[in-house]
C-alpha atoms as a PDB file:
ATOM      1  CA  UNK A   1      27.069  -1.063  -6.574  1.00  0.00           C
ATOM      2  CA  UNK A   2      23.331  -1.574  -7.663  1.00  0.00           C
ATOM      3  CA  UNK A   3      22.146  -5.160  -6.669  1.00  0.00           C
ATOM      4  CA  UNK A   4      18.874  -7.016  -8.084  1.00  0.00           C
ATOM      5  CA  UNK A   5      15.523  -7.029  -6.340  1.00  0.00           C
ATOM      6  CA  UNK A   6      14.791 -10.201  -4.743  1.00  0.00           C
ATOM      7  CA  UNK A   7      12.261 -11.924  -7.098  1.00  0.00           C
ATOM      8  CA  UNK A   8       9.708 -13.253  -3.857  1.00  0.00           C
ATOM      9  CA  UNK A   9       7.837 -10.774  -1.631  1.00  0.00           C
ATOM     10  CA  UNK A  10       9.077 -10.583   1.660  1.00  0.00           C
ATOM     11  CA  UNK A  11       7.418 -12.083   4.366  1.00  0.00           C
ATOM     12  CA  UNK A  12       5.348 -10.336   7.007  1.00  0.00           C
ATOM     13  CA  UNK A  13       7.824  -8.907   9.631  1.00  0.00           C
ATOM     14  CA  UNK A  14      11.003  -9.173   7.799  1.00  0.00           C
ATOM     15  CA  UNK A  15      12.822  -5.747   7.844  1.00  0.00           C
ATOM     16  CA  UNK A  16      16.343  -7.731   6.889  1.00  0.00           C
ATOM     17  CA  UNK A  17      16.036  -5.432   3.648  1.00  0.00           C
ATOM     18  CA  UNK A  18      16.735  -2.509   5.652  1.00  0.00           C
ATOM     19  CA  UNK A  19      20.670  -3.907   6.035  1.00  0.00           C
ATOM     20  CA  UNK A  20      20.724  -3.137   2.323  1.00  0.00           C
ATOM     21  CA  UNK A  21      19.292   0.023   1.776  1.00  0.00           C
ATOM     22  CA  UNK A  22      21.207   2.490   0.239  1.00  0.00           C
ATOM     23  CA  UNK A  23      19.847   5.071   3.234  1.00  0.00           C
ATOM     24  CA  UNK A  24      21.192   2.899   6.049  1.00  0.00           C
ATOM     25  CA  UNK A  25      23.684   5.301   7.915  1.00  0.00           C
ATOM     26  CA  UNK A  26      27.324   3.672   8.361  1.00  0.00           C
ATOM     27  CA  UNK A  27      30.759   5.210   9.553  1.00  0.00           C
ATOM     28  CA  UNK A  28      31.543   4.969   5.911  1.00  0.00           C
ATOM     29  CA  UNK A  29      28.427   6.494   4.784  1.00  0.00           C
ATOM     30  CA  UNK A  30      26.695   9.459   6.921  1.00  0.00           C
ATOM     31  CA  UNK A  31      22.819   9.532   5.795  1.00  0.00           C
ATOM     32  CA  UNK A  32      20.985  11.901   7.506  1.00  0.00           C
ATOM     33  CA  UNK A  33      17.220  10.306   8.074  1.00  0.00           C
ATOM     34  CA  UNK A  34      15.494  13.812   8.153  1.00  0.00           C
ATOM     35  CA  UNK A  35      16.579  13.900   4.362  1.00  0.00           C
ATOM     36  CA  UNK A  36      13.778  11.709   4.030  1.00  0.00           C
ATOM     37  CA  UNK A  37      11.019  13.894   5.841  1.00  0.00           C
ATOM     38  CA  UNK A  38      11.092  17.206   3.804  1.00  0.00           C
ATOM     39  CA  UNK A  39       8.824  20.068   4.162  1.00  0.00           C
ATOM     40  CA  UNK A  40       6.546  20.589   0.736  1.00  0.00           C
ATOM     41  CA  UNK A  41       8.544  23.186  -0.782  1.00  0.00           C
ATOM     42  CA  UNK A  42      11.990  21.462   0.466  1.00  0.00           C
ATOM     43  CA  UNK A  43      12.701  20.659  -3.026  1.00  0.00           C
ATOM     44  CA  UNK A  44      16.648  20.644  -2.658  1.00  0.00           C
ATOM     45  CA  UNK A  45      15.666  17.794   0.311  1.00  0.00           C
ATOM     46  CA  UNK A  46      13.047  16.107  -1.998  1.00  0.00           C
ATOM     47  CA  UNK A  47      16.018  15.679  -4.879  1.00  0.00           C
ATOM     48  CA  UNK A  48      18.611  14.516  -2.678  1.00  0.00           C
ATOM     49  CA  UNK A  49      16.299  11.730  -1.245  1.00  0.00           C
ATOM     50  CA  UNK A  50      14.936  10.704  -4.083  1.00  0.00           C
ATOM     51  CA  UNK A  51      18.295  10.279  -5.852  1.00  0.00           C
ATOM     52  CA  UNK A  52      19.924   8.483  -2.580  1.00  0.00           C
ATOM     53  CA  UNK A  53      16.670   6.353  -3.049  1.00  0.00           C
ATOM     54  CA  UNK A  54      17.487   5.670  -6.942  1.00  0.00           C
ATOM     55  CA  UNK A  55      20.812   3.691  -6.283  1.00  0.00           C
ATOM     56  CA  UNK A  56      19.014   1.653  -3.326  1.00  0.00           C
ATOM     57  CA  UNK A  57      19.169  -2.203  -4.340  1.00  0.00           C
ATOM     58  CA  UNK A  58      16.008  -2.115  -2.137  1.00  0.00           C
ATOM     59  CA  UNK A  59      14.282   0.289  -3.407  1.00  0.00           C
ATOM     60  CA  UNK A  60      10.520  -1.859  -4.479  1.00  0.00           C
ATOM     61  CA  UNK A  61      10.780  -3.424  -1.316  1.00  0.00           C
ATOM     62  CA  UNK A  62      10.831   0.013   0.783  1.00  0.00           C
ATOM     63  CA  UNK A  63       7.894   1.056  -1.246  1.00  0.00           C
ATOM     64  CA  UNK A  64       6.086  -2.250  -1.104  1.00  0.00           C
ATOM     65  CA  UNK A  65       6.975  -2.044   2.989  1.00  0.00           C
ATOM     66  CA  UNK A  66       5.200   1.660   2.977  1.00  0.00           C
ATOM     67  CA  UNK A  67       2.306   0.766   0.620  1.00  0.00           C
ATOM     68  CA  UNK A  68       1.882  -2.627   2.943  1.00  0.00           C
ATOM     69  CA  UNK A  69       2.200  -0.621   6.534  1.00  0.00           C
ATOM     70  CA  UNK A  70       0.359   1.894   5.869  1.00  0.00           C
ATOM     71  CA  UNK A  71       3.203   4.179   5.915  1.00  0.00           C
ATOM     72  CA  UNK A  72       1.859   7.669   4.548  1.00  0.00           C
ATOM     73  CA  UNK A  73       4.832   9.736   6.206  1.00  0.00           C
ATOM     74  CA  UNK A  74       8.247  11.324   4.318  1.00  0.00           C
ATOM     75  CA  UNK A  75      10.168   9.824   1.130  1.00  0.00           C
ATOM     76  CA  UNK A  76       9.945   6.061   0.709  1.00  0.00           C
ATOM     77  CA  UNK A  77      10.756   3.996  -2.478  1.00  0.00           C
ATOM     78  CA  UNK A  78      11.572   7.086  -3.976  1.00  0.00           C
ATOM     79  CA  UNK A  79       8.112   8.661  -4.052  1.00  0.00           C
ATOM     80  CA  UNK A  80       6.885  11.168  -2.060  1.00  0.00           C
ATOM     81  CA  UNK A  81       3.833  10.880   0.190  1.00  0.00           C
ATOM     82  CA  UNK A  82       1.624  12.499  -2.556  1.00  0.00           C
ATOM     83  CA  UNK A  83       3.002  10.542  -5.131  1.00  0.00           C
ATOM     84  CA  UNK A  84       1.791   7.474  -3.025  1.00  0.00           C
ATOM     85  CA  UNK A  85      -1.045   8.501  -2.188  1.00  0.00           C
ATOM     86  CA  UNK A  86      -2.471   7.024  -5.464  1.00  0.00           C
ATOM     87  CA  UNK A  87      -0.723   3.690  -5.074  1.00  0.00           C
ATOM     88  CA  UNK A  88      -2.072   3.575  -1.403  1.00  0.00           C
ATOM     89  CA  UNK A  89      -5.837   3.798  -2.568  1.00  0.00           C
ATOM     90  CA  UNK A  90      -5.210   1.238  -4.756  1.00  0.00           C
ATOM     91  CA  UNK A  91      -3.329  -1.106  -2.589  1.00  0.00           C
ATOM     92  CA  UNK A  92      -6.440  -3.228  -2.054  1.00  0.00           C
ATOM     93  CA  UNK A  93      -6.908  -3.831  -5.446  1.00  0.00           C
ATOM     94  CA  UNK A  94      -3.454  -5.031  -6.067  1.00  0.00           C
ATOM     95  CA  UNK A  95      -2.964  -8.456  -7.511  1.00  0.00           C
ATOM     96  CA  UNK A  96       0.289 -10.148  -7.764  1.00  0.00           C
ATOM     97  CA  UNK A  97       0.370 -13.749  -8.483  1.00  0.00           C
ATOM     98  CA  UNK A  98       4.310 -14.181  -6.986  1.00  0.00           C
ATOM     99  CA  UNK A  99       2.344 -13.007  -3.597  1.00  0.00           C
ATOM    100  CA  UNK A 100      -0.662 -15.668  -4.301  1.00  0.00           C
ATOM    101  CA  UNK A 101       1.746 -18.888  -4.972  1.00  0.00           C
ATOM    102  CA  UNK A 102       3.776 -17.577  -2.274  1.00  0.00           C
ATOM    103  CA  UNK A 103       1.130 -17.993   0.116  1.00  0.00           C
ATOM    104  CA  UNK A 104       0.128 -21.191  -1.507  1.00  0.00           C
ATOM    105  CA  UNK A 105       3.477 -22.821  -0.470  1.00  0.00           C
ATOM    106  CA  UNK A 106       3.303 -21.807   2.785  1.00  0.00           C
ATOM    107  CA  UNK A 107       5.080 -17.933   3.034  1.00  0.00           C
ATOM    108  CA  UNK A 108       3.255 -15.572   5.733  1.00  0.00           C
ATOM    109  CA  UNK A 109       3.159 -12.664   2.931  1.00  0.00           C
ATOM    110  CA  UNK A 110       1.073  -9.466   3.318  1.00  0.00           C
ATOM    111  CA  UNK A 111      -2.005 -10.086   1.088  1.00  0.00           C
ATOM    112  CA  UNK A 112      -4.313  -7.343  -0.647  1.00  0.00           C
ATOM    113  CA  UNK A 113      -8.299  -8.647  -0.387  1.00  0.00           C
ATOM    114  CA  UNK A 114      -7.823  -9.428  -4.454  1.00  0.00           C
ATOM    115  CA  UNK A 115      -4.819 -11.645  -3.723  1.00  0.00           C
ATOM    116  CA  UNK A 116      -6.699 -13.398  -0.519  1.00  0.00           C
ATOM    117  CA  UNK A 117      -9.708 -14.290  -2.649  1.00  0.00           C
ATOM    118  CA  UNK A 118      -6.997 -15.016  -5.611  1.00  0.00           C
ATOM    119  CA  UNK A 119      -5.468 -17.461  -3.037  1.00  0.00           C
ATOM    120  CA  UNK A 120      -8.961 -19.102  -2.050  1.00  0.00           C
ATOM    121  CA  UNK A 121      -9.870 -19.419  -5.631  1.00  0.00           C
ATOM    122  CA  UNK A 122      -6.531 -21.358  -6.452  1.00  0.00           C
ATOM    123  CA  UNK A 123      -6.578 -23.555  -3.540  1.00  0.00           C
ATOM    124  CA  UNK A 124      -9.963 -24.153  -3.953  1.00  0.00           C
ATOM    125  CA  UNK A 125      -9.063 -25.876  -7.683  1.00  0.00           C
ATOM    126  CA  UNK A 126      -5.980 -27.337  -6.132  1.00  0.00           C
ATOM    127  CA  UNK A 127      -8.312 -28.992  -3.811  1.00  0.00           C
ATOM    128  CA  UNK A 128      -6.773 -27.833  -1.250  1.00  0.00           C
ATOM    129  CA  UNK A 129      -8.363 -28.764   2.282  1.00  0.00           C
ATOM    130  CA  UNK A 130     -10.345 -26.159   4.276  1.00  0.00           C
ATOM    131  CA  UNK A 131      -8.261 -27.066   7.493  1.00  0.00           C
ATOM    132  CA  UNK A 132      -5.399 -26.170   5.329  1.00  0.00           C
ATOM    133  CA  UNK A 133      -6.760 -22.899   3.353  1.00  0.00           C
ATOM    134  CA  UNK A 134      -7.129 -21.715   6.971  1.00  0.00           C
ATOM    135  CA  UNK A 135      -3.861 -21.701   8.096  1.00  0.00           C
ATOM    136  CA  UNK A 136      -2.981 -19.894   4.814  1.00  0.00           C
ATOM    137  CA  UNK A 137      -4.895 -17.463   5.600  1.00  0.00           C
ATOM    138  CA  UNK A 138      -4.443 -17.141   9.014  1.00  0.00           C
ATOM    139  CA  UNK A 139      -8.379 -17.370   9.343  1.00  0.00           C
ATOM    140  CA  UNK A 140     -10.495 -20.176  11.215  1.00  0.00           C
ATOM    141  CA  UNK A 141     -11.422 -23.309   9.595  1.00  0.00           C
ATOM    142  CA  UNK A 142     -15.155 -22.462   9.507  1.00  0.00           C
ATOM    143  CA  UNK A 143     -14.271 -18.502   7.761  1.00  0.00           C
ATOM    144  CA  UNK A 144     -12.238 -21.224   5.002  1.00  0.00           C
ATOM    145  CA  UNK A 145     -14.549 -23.149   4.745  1.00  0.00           C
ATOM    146  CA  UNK A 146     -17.183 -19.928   4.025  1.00  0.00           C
ATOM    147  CA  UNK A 147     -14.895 -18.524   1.787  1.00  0.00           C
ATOM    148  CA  UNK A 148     -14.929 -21.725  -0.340  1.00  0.00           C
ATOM    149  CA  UNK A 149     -18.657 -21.663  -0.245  1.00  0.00           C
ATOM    150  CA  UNK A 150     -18.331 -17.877  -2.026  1.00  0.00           C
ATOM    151  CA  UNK A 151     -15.862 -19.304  -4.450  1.00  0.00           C
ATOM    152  CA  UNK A 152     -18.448 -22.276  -5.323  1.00  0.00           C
ATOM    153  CA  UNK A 153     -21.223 -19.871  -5.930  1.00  0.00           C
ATOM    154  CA  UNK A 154     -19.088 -17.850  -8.008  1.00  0.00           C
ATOM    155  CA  UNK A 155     -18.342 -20.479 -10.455  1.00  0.00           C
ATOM    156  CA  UNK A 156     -22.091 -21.917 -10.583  1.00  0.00           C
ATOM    157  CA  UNK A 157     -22.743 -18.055 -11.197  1.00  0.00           C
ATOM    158  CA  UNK A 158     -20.355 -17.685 -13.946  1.00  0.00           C
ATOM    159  CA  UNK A 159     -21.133 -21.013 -15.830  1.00  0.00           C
ATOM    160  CA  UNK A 160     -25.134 -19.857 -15.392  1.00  0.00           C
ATOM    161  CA  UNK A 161     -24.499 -16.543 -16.700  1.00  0.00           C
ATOM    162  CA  UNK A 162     -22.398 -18.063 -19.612  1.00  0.00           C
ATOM    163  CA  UNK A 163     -25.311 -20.263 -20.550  1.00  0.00           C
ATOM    164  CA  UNK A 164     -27.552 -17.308 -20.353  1.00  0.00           C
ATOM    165  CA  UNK A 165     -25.829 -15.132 -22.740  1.00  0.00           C
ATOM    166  CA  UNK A 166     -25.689 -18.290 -25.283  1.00  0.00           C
ATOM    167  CA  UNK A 167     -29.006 -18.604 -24.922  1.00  0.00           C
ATOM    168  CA  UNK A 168     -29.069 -14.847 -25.996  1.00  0.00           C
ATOM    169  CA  UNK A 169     -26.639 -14.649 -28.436  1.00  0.00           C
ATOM    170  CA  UNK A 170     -28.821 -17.700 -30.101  1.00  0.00           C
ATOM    171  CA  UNK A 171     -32.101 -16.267 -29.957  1.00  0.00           C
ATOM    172  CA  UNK A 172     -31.126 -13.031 -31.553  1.00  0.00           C
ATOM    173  CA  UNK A 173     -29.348 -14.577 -33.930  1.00  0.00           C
ATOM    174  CA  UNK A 174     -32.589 -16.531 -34.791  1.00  0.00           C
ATOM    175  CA  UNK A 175     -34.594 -13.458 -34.578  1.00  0.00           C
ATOM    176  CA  UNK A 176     -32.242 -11.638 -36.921  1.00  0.00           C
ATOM    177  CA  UNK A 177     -32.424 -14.332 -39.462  1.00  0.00           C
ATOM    178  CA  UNK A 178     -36.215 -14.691 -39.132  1.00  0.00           C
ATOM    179  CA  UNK A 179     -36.416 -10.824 -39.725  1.00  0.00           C
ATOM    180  CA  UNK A 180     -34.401 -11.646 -42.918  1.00  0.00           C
ATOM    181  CA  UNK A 181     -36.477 -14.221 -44.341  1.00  0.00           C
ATOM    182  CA  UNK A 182     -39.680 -11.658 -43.875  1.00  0.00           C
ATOM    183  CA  UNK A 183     -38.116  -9.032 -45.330  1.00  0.00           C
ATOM    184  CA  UNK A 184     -37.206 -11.219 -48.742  1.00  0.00           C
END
């Protein structure tokens, strides 16, 4: 029987998913782990894994666990270690707003540097105190208190570079209508 992903991330150090997954050896249900750790060319090995890993209810979360670990090593989520070798380089870039209002009400979830400054960003307009940023992000008051400094600068940037390409946008359109008016 297939069962739904949970919609939250899990938090950092739960491994309760691993009761569900479809790979979990019972009485009932022999799985042989090394089915999972295939040799290249093992493609018979490769199949059967990633078809065991198809029915898992648990499946995103074993992949998100391996992406989030670090884990580079045999068959997880249903993708081989090449095929996550992509999804591993891009890991920091990840952003995933159920992670970043997670965090905001208080879950310890595994954060990717876009989703930490995503979190300091939104608690920042939330008005969120420092103090409290801090133990968010598991960092000291005076690092929160930094890190809201960066996200200050970055919105004095952006509403300076804004008026800047107004300023632009109006000057050439004044230049293009003077070059108009010469040309008539």
């Amino acid at each position: 029987m297939h069962h739904s992903q949970p919609a939250e991330p899990r938090t950092l150090g739960d491994y309760t998913w691993h009761d569900h997954a479809a790979c979990l050896s019972t009485p009932a249900n022999p799985v042989d782990p090394e089915i999972f750790f295939p040799e290249p060319d093992e493609m018979d090995r490769i199949r059967a894994a990633k078809a065991l890993c198809e029915q898992c209810p648990v499946r995103q979360t074993c992949l998100d666990a391996a992406l989030e670990d670090g884990d580079r090593e045999g068959i997880r989520g249903g993708m081989t270690e090449e095929e996550r070798d992509l999804l591993h380089r891009n890991l920091p870039h990840r952003l995933d707003y159920a992670r970043v209002n997670a965090t905001l009400a208080g879950r310890d979830i595994h954060l990717t540097d876009a989703e930490r400054r995503a979190v300091t960003r939104a608690a920042y307009q939330a008005g969120i105190p420092a103090e409290r940023l801090a133990w968010l992000l598991k960092v000291t008051e005076e690092h929160a208190e930094k890190l809201y400094r960066q996200v200050r600068r970055e919105i004095r940037n952006r509403s300076v570079n804004r008026k800047n390409k107004a300023d632009l946008s109006l000057a050439t359109a004044q230049a293009d209508h003077d070059d108009l008016g010469a040309a008539a």
